[in-house]
Protein backbone atom coordinates (compact mmCIF):
# COMPACT_ATOMS: atom_id res chain seq x y z
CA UNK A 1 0.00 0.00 0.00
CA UNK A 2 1.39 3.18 -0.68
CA UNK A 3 0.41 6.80 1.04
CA UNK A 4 0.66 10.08 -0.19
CA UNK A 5 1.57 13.34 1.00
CA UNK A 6 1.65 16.69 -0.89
CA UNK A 7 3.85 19.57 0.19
CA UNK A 8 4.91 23.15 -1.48
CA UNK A 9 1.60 25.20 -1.86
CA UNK A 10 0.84 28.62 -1.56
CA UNK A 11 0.40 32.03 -2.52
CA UNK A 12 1.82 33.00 -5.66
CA UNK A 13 1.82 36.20 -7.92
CA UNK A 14 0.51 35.48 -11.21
CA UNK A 15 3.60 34.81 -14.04
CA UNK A 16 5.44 33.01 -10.90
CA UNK A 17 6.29 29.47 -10.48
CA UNK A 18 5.93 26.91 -7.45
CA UNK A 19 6.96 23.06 -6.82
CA UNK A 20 4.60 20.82 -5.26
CA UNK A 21 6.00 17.70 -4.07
CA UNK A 22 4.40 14.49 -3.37
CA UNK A 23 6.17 12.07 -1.21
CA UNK A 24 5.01 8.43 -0.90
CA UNK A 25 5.65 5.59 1.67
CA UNK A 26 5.50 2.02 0.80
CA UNK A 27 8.30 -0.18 -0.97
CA UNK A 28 6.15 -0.36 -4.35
CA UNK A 29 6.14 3.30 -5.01
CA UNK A 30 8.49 2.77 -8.27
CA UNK A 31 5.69 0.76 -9.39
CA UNK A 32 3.16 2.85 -9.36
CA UNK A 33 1.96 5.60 -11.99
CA UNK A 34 1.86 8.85 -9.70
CA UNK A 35 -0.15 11.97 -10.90
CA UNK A 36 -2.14 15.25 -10.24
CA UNK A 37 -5.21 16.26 -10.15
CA UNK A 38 -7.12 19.86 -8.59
CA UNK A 39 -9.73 21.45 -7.84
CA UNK A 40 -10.60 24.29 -8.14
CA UNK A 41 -13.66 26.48 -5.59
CA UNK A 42 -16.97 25.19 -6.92
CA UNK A 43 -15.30 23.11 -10.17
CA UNK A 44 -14.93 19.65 -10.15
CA UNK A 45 -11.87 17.97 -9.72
CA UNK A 46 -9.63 17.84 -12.76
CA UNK A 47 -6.62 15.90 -14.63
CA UNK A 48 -3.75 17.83 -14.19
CA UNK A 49 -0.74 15.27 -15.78
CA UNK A 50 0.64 11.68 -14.78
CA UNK A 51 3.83 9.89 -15.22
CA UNK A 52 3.92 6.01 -15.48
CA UNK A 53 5.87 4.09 -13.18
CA UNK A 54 8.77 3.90 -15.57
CA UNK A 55 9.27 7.19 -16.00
CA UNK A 56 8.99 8.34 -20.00
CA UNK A 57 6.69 10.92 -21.26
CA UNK A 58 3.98 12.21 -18.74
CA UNK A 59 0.77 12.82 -19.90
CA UNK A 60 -0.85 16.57 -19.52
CA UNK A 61 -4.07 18.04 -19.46
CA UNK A 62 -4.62 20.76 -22.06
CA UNK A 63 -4.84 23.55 -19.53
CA UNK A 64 -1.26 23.13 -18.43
CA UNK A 65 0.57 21.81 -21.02
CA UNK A 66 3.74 23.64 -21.77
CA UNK A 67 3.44 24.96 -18.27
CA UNK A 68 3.41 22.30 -15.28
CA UNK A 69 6.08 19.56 -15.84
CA UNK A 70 6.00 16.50 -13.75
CA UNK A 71 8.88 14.14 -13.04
CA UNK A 72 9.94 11.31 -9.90
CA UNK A 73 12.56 10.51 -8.17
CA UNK A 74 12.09 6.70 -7.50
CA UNK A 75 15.20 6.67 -5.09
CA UNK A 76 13.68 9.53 -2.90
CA UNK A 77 9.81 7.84 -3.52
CA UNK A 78 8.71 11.40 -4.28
CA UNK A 79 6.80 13.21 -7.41
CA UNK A 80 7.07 16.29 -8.20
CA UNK A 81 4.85 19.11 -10.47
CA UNK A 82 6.81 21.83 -11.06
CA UNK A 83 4.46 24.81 -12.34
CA UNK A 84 5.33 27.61 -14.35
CA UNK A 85 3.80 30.69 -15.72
CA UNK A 86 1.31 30.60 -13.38
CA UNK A 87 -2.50 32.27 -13.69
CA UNK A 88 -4.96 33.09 -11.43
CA UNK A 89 -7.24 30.02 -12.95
CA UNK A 90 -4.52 27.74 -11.42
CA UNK A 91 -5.99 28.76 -8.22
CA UNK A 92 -6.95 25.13 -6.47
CA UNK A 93 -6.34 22.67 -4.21
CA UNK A 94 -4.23 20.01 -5.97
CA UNK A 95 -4.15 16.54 -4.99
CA UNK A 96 -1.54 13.44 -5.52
CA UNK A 97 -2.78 10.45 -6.88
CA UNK A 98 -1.19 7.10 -7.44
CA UNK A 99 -2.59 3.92 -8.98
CA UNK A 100 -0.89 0.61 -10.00
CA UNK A 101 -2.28 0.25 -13.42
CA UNK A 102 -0.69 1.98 -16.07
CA UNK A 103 -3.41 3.09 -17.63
CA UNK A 104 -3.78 6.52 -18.73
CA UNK A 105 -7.57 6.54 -19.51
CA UNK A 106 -7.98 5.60 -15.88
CA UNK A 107 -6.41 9.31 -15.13
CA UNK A 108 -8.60 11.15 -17.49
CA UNK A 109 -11.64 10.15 -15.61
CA UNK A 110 -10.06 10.54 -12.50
CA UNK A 111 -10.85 6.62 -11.43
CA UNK A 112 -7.39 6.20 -9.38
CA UNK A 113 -7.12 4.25 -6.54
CA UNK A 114 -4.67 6.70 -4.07
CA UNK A 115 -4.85 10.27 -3.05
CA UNK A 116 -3.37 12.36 -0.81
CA UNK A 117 -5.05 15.09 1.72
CA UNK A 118 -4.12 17.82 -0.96
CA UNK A 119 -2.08 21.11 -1.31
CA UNK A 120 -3.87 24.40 -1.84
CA UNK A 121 -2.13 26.60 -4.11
CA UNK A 122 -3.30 30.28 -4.53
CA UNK A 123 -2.59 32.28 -7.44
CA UNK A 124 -3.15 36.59 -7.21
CA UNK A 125 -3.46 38.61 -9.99
């Protein structure tokens, strides 16, 4: 079993950047596909990107590609989404996920099996 816990919100200016980390107990964490989602005050949660257990290309929603990147460090059992170019829209509470199949669609409709307590993240304008 693996448990998550999300670190590095805040407030931010809009155009700034911030790191969330998401750091994971449990000896299987390298085999685990470990993402993001948010949400955002009165939105549903959204996909924000995931990265299979294996590393390779992460998968992004539309709304941050080209500005959140994620990567892990399976030594250190921690993911990370570093976000860039921030806007005020990226205001939420974001929220590590982690599931054992590697399957993206799984992601998309947000049917993981692990979260964490989430990180709220504040952007000002």
């Amino acid at each position: 079993q693996v448990q998550l816990v999300e670190s590095g919100g805040g407030l931010v200016q809009a155009g700034g950047s911030l790191r969330l980390s998401c750091a994971a107990s449990g000896r299987t964490f390298s085999s685990y596909a470990m993402g993001w989602f948010r949400q955002a005050p009165g939105k549903e949660r959204e996909f924000v990107g995931v990265i299979m257990w294996s590393g390779g290309m992460p998968y992004y929603a539309d709304s941050v590609k080209g500005r959140f990147t994620i990567s892990r460090d399976n030594g250190k059992n921690t993911v990370y989404l570093q976000m860039n170019s921030l806007k005020p829209e990226d205001t939420a509470v974001y929220y590590c996920a982690a599931d054992s199949r590697m399957v993206v669609s799984l992601w998309y409709t947000g049917n993981v099996g692990l979260w964490g307590q989430g990180t709220l993240v504040t952007v000002s304008s």
